[in-house]
C-alpha atoms as a PDB file:
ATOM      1  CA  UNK A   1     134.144 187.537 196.679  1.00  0.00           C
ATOM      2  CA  UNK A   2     135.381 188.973 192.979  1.00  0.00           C
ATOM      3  CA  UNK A   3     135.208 192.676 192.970  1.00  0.00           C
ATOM      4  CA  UNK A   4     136.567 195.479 191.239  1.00  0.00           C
ATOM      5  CA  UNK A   5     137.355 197.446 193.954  1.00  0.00           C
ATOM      6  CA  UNK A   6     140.044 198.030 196.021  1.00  0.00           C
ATOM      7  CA  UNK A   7     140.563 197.677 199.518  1.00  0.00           C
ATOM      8  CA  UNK A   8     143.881 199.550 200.816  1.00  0.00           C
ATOM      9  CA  UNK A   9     145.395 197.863 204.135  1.00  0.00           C
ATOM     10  CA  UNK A  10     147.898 199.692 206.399  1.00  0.00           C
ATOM     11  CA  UNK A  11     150.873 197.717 207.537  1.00  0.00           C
ATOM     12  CA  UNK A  12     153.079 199.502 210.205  1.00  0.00           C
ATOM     13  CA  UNK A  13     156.723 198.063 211.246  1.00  0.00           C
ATOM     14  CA  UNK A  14     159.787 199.946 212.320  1.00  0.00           C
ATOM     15  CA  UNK A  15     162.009 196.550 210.917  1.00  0.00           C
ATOM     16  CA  UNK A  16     162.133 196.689 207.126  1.00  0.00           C
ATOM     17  CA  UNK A  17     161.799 192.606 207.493  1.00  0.00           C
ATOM     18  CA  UNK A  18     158.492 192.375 209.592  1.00  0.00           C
ATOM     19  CA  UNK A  19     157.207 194.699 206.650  1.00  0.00           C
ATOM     20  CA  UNK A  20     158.267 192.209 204.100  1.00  0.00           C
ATOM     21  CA  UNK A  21     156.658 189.283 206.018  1.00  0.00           C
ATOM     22  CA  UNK A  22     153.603 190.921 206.692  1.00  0.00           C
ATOM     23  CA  UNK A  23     153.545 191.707 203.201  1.00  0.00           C
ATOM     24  CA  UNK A  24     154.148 188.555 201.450  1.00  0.00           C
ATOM     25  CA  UNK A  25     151.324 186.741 204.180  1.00  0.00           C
ATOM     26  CA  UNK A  26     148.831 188.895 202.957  1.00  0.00           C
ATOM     27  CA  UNK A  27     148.985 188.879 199.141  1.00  0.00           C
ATOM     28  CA  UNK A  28     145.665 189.475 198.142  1.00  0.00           C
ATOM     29  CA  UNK A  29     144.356 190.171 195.066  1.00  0.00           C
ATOM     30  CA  UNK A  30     141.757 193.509 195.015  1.00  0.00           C
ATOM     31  CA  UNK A  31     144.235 194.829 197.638  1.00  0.00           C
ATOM     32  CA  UNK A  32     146.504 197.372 198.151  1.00  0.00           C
ATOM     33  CA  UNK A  33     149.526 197.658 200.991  1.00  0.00           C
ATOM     34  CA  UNK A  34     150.406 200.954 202.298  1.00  0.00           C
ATOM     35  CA  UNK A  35     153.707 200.819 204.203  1.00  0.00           C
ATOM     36  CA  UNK A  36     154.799 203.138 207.324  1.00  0.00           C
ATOM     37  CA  UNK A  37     158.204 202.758 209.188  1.00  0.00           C
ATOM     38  CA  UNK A  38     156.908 204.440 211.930  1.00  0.00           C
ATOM     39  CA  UNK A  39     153.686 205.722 214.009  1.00  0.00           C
ATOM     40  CA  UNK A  40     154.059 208.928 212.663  1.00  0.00           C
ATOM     41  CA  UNK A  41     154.526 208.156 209.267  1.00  0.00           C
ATOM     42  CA  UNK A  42     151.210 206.029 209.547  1.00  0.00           C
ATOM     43  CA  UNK A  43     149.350 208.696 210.763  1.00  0.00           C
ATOM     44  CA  UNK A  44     150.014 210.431 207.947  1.00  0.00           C
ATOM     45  CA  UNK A  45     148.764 208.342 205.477  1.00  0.00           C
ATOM     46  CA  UNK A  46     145.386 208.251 207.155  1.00  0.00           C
ATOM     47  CA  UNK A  47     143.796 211.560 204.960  1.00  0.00           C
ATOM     48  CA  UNK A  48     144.899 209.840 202.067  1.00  0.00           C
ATOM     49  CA  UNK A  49     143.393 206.699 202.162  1.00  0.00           C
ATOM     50  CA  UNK A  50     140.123 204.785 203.510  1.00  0.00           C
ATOM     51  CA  UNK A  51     141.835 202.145 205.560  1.00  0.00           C
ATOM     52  CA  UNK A  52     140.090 198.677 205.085  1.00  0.00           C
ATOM     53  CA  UNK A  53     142.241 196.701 207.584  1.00  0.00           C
ATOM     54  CA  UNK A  54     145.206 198.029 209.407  1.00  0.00           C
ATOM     55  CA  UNK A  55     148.296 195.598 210.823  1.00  0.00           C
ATOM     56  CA  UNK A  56     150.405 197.535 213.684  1.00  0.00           C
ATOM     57  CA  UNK A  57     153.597 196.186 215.235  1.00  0.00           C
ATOM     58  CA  UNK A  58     153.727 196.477 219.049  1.00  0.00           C
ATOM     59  CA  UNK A  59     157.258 197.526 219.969  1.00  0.00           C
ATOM     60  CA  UNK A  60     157.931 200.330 217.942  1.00  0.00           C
ATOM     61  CA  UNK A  61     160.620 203.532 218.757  1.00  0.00           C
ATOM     62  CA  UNK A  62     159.275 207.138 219.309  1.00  0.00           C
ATOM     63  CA  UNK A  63     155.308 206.241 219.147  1.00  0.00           C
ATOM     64  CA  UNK A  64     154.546 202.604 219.602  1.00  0.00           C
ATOM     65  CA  UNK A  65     151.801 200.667 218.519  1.00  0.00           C
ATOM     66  CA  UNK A  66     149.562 201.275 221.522  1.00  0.00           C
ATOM     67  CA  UNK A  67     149.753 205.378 221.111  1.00  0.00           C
ATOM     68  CA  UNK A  68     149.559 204.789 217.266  1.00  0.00           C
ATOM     69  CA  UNK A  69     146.391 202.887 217.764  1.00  0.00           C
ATOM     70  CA  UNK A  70     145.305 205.578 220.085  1.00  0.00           C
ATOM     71  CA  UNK A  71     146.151 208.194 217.868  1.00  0.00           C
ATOM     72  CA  UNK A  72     144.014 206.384 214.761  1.00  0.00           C
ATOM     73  CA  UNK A  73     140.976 206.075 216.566  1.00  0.00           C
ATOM     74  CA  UNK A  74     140.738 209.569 217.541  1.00  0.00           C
ATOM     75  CA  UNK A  75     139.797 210.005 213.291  1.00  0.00           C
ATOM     76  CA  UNK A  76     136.048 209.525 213.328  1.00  0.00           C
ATOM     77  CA  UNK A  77     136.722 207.711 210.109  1.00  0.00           C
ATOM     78  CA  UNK A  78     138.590 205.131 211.669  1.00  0.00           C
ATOM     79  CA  UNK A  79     136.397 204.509 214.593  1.00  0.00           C
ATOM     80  CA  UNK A  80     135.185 201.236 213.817  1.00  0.00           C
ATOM     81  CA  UNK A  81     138.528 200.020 211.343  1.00  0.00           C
ATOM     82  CA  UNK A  82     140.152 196.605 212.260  1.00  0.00           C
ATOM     83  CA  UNK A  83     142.839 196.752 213.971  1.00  0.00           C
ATOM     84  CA  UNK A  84     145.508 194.154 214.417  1.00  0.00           C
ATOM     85  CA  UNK A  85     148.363 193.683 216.476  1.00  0.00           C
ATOM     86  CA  UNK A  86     151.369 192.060 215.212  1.00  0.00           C
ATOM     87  CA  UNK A  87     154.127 191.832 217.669  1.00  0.00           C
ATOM     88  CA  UNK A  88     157.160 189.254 218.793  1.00  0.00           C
ATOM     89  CA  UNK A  89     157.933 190.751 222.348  1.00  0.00           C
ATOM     90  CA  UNK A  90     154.771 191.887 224.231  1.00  0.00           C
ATOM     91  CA  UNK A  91     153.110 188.733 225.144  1.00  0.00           C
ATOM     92  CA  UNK A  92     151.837 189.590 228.548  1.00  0.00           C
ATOM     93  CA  UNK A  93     148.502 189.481 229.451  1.00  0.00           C
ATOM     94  CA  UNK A  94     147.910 193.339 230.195  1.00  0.00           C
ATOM     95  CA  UNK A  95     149.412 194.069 226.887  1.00  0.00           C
ATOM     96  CA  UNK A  96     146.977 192.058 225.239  1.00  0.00           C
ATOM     97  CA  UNK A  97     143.973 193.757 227.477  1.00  0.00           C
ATOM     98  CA  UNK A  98     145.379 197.048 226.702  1.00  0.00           C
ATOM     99  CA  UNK A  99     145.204 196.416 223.308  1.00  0.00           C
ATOM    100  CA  UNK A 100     142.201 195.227 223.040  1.00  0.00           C
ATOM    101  CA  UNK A 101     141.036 198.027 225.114  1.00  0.00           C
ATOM    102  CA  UNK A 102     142.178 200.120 222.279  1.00  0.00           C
ATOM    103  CA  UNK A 103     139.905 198.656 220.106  1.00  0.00           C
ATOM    104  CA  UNK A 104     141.962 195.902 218.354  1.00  0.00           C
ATOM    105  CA  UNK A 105     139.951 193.112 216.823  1.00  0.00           C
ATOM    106  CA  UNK A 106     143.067 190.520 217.337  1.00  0.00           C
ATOM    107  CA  UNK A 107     146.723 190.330 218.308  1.00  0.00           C
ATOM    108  CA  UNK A 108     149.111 188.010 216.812  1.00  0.00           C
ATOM    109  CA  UNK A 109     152.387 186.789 217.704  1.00  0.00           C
ATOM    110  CA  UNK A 110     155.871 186.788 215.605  1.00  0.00           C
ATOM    111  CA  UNK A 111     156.321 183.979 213.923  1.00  0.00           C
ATOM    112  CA  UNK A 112     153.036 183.860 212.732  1.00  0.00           C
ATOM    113  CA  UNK A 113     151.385 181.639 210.625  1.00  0.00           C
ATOM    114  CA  UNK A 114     151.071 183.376 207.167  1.00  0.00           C
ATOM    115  CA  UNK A 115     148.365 181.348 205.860  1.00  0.00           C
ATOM    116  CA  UNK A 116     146.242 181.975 209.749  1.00  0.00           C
ATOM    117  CA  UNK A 117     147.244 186.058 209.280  1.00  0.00           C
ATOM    118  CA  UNK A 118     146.124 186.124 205.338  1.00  0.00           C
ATOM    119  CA  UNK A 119     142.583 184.704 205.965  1.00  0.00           C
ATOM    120  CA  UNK A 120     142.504 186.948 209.077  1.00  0.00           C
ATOM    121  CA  UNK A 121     142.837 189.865 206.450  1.00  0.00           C
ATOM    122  CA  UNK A 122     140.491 188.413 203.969  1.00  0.00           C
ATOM    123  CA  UNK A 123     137.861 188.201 205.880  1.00  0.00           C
ATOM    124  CA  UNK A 124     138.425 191.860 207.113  1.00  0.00           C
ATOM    125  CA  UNK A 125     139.079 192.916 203.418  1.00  0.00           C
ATOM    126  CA  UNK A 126     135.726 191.020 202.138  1.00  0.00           C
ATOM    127  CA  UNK A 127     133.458 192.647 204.954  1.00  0.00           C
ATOM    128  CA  UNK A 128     135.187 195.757 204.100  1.00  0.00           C
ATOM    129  CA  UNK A 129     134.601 195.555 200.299  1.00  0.00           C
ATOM    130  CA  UNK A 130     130.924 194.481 200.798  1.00  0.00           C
ATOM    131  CA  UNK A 131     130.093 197.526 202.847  1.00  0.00           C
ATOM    132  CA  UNK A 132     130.975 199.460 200.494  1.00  0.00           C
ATOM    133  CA  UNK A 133     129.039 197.397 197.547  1.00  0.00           C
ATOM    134  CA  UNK A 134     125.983 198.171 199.620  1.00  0.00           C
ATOM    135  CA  UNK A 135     127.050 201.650 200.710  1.00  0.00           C
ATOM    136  CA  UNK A 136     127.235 202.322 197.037  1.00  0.00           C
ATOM    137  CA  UNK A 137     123.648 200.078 196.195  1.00  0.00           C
ATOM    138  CA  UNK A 138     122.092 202.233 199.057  1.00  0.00           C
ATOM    139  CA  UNK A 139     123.594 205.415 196.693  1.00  0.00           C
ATOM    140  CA  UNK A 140     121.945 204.374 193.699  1.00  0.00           C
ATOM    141  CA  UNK A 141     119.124 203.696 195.284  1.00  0.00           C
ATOM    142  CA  UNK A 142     118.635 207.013 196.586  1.00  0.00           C
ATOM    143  CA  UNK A 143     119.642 208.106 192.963  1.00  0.00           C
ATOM    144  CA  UNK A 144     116.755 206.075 191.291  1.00  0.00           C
ATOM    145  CA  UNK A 145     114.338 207.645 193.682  1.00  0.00           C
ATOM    146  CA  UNK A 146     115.985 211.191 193.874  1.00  0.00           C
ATOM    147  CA  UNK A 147     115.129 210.662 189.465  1.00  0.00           C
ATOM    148  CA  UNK A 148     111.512 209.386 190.021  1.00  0.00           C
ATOM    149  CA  UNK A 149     110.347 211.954 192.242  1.00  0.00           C
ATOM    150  CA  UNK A 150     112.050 214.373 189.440  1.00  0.00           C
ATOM    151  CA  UNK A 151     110.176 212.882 186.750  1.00  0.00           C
ATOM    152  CA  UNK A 152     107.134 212.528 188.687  1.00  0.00           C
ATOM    153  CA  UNK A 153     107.649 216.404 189.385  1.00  0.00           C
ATOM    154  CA  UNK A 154     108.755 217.367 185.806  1.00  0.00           C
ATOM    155  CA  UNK A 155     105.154 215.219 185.002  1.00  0.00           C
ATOM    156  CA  UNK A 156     103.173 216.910 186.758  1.00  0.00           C
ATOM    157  CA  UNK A 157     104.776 220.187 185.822  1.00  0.00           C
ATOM    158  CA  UNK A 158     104.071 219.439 182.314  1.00  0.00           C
ATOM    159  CA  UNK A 159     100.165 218.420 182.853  1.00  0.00           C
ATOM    160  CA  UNK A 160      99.952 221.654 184.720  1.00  0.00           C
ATOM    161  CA  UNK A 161     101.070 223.634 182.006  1.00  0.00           C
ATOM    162  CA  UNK A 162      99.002 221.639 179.387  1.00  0.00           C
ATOM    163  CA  UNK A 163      95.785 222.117 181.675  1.00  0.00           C
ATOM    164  CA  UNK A 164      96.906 226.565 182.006  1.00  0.00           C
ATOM    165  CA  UNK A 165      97.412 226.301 178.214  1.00  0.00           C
ATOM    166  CA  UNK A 166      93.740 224.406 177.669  1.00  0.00           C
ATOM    167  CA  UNK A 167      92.172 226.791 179.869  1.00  0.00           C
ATOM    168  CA  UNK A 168      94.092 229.793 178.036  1.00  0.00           C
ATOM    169  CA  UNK A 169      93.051 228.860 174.662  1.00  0.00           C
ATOM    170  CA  UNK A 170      89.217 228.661 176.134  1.00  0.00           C
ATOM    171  CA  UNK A 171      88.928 232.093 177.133  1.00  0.00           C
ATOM    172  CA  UNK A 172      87.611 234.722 174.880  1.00  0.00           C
ATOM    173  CA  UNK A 173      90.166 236.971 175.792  1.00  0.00           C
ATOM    174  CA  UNK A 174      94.069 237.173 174.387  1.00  0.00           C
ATOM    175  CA  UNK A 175      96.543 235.738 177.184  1.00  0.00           C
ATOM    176  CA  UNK A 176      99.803 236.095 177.841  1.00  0.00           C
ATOM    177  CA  UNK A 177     102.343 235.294 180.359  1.00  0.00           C
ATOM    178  CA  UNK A 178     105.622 237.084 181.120  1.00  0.00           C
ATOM    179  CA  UNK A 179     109.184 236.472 183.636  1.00  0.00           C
ATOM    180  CA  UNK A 180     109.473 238.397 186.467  1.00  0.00           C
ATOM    181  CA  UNK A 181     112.138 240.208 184.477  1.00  0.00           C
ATOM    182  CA  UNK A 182     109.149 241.148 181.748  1.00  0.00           C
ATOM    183  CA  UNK A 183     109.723 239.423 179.227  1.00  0.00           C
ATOM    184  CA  UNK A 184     106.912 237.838 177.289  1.00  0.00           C
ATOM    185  CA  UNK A 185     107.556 234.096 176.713  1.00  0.00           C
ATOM    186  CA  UNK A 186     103.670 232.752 176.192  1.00  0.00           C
ATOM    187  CA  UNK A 187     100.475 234.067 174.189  1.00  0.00           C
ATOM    188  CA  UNK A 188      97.693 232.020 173.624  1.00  0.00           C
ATOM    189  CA  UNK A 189      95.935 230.679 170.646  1.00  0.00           C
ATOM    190  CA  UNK A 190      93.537 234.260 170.639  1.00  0.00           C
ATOM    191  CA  UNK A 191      96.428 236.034 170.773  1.00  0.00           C
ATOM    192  CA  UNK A 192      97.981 234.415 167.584  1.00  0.00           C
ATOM    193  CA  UNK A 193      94.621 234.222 166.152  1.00  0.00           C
ATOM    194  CA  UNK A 194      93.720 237.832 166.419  1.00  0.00           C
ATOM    195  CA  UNK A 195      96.855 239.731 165.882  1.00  0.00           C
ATOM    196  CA  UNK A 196      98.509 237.553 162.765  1.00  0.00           C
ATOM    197  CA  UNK A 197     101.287 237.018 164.729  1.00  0.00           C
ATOM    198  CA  UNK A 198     103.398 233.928 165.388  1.00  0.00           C
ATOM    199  CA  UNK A 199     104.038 232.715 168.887  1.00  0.00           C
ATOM    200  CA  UNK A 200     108.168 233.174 168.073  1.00  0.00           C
ATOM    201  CA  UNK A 201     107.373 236.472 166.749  1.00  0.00           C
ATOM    202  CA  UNK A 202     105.300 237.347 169.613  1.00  0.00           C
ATOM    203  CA  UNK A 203     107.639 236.278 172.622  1.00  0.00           C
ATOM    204  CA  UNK A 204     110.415 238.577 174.055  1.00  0.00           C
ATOM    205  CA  UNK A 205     109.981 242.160 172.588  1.00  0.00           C
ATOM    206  CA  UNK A 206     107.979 240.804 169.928  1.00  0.00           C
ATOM    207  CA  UNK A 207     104.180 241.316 171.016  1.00  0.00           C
ATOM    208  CA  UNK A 208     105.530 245.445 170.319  1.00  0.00           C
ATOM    209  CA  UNK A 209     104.971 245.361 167.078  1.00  0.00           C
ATOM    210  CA  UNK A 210     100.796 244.651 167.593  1.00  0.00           C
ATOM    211  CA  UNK A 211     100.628 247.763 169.854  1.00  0.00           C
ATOM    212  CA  UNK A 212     100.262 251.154 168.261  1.00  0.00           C
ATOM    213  CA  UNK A 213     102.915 253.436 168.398  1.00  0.00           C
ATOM    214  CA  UNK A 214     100.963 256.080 170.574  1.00  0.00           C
ATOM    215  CA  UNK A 215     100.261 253.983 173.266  1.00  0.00           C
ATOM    216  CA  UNK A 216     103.366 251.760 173.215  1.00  0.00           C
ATOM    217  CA  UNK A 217     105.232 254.124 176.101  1.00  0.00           C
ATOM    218  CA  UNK A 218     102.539 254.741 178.119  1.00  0.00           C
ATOM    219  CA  UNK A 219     101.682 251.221 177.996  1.00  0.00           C
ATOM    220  CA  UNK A 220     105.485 250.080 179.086  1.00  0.00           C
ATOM    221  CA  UNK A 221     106.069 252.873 182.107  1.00  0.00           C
ATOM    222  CA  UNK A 222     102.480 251.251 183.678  1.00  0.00           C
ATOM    223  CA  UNK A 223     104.714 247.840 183.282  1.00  0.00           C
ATOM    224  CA  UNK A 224     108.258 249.071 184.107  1.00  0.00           C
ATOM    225  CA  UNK A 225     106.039 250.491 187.366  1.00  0.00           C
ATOM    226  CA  UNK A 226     104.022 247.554 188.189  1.00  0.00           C
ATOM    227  CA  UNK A 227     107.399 245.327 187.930  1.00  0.00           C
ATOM    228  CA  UNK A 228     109.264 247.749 190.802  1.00  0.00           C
ATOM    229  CA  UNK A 229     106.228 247.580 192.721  1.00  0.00           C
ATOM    230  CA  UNK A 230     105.403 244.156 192.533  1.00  0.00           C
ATOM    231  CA  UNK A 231     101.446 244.919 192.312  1.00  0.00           C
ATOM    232  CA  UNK A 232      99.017 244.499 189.608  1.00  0.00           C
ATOM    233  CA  UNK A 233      98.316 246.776 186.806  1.00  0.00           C
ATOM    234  CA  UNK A 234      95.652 247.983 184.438  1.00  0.00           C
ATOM    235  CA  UNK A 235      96.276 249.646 181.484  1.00  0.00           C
ATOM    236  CA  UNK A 236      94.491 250.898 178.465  1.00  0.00           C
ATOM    237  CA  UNK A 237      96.061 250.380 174.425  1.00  0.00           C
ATOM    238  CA  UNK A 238      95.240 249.883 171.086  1.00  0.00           C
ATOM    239  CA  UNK A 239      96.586 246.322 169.306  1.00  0.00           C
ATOM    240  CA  UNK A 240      96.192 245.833 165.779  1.00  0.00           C
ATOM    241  CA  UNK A 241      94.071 243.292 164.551  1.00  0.00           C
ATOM    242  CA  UNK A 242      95.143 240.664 162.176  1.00  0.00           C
ATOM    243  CA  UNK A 243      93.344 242.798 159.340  1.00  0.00           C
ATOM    244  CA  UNK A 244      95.417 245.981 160.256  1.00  0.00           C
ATOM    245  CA  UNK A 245      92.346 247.403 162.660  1.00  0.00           C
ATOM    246  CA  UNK A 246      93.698 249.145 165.522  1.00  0.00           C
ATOM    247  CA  UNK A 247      91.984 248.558 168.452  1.00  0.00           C
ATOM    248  CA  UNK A 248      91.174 249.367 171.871  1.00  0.00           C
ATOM    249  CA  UNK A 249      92.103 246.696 174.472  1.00  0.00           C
ATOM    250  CA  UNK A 250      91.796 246.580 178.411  1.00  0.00           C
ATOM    251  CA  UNK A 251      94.607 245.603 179.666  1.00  0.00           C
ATOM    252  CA  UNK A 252      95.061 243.806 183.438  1.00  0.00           C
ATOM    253  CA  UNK A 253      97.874 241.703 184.663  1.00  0.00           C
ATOM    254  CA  UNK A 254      99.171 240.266 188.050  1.00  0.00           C
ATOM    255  CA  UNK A 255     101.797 238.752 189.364  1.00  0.00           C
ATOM    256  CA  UNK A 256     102.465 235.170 190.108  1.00  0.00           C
ATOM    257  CA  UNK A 257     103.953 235.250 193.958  1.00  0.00           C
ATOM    258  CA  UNK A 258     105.996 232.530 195.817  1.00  0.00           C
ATOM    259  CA  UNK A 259     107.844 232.810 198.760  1.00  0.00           C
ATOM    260  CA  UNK A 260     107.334 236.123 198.756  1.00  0.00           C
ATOM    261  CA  UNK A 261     109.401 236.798 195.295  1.00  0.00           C
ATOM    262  CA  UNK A 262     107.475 237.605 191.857  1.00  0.00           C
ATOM    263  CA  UNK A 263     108.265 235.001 189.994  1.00  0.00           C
ATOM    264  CA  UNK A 264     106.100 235.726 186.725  1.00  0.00           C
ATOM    265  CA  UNK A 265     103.277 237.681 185.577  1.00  0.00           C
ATOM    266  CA  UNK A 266      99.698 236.166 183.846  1.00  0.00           C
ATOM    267  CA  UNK A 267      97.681 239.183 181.638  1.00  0.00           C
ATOM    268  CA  UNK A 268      94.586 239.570 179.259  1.00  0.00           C
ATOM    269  CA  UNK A 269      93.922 241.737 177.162  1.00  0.00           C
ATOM    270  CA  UNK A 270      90.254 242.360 176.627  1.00  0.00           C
ATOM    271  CA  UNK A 271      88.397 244.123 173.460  1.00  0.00           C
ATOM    272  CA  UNK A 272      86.898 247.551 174.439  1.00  0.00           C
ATOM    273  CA  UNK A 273      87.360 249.183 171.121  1.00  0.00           C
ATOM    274  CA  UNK A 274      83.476 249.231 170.761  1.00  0.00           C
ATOM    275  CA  UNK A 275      82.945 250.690 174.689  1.00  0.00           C
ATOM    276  CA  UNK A 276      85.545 253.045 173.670  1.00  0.00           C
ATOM    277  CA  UNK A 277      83.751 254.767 170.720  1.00  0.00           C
ATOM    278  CA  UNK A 278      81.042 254.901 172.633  1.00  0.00           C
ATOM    279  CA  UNK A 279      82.917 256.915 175.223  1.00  0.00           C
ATOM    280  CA  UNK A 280      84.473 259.205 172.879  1.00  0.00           C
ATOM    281  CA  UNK A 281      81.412 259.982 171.242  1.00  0.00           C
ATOM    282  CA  UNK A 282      79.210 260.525 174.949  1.00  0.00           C
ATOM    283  CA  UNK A 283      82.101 262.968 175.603  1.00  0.00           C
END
């Protein structure tokens, strides 16, 4: 199986020799030996690596094999990791049960046959490095769909917002949309059309300079109000027309609510400068 991963194998021996033997049986390529004197020091290698295989020596001072064993599979990480027994003393049955019973996948016996112990660990280290092809296929995987669904989203999103925008520019009536903060970042085509303005010059604080002076502050404490609050506003202000006519508009706008937070606001403005003369003059 040719791979460019790595698969890093624990080899624990109290005997500087059984280390080298064990090491020269299984030189694999794609593989990397970790080497512990001792039970302890093994233990302590197990944050730092992802164990593919793991090769223990029985008789061992302090913490033998069996305890070490014991000891490794209390790491939920190392629950299922091979373990082998390599040992030239304990040949009894019950040792052989109890190890086993540990969870070891074999035990061998010292001398061992380096060419029987290195395909032992191949086949460990192959399973090992195909789980984690697939582990990282499976990723991917997830990755492509996790992007589809995006697009898909981000499609849909878009078609939306063409649709809003079609239907915007329909209307007889200037349109504009603002952040929950209040800051304009859409006018329709009315808007442009009737006021001479640009969309960029429009957007942010722009849209100010269409509104007369006079009605300007009124206009933005009815907003600053409505954006505490939450609620929908109405509002009355004259917006110069794209010949210089001021004008009287109706203004009405409401906010856009999900999950209970504002998260922008939709308004018109409507023409009432004709309605308005005609109230000034009843009056």
């Amino acid at each position: 199986m040719k791979s460019n991963k790595t698969a890093d194998i624990l080899i624990v021996d109290d005997r500087a020799d059984g280390l080298m033997a064990i090491e020269a049986a299984v030189d694999l390529p794609n593989v990397n030996l970790v080497k512990a004197h001792s039970g302890m020091e093994a233990l302590q290698f197990l944050d730092a690596y992802e164990f593919a295989v793991i090769l223990l020596d029985v008789q061992m001072p302090g913490m033998d094999g069996f305890e070490t064993a014991a000891r490794i599979r209390e790491d939920k990480r190392y629950a299922q990791t091979p373990i082998l027994f390599v040992t030239a003393i304990n040949k009894d049955d019950r040792y052989i049960y109890k190890g086993y019973d540990l969870g070891a996948v074999d035990y061998i016996f010292k001398p061992f046959d380096a060419h029987v112990l290195k395909s032992k660990v191949k086949s460990f280290v192959e399973l090992y490095l195909k789980s984690v092809q697939l582990k990282e296929q499976a990723e991917q995987l997830r990755e492509s769909e996790r992007k589809e669904r995006f697009q898909k989203l981000a499609q849909l999103e878009i078609e939306s917002l063409k649709r809003y925008r079609n239907l915007a520019d329909s209307v007889p009536h200037m349109v504009w949309k603002a952040r929950n903060d209040g800051i304009f970042d859409y006018f329709n085509q009315v808007w442009i059309h009737y006021t001479g303005l640009t969309h960029e010059q429009s957007i942010g604080n722009g849209w100010q300079e269409a509104c007369h002076s006079d009605d300007l502050t009124d206009f933005l404490k009815v907003w600053i109000q409505a954006m505490n609050n939450g609620e929908a506003f109405e509002s009355e202000a004259r917006f110069r027309r794209h010949d210089g006519e001021m004008r009287w508009h109706w203004v009405r706008a409401t906010p856009e609510i999900r999950a209970g937070q504002v998260v922008s606001w939709i308004g018109t403005c409507t023409d009432i400068h004709a309605h308005k003369l005609a109230e000034t003059k009843l009056i």
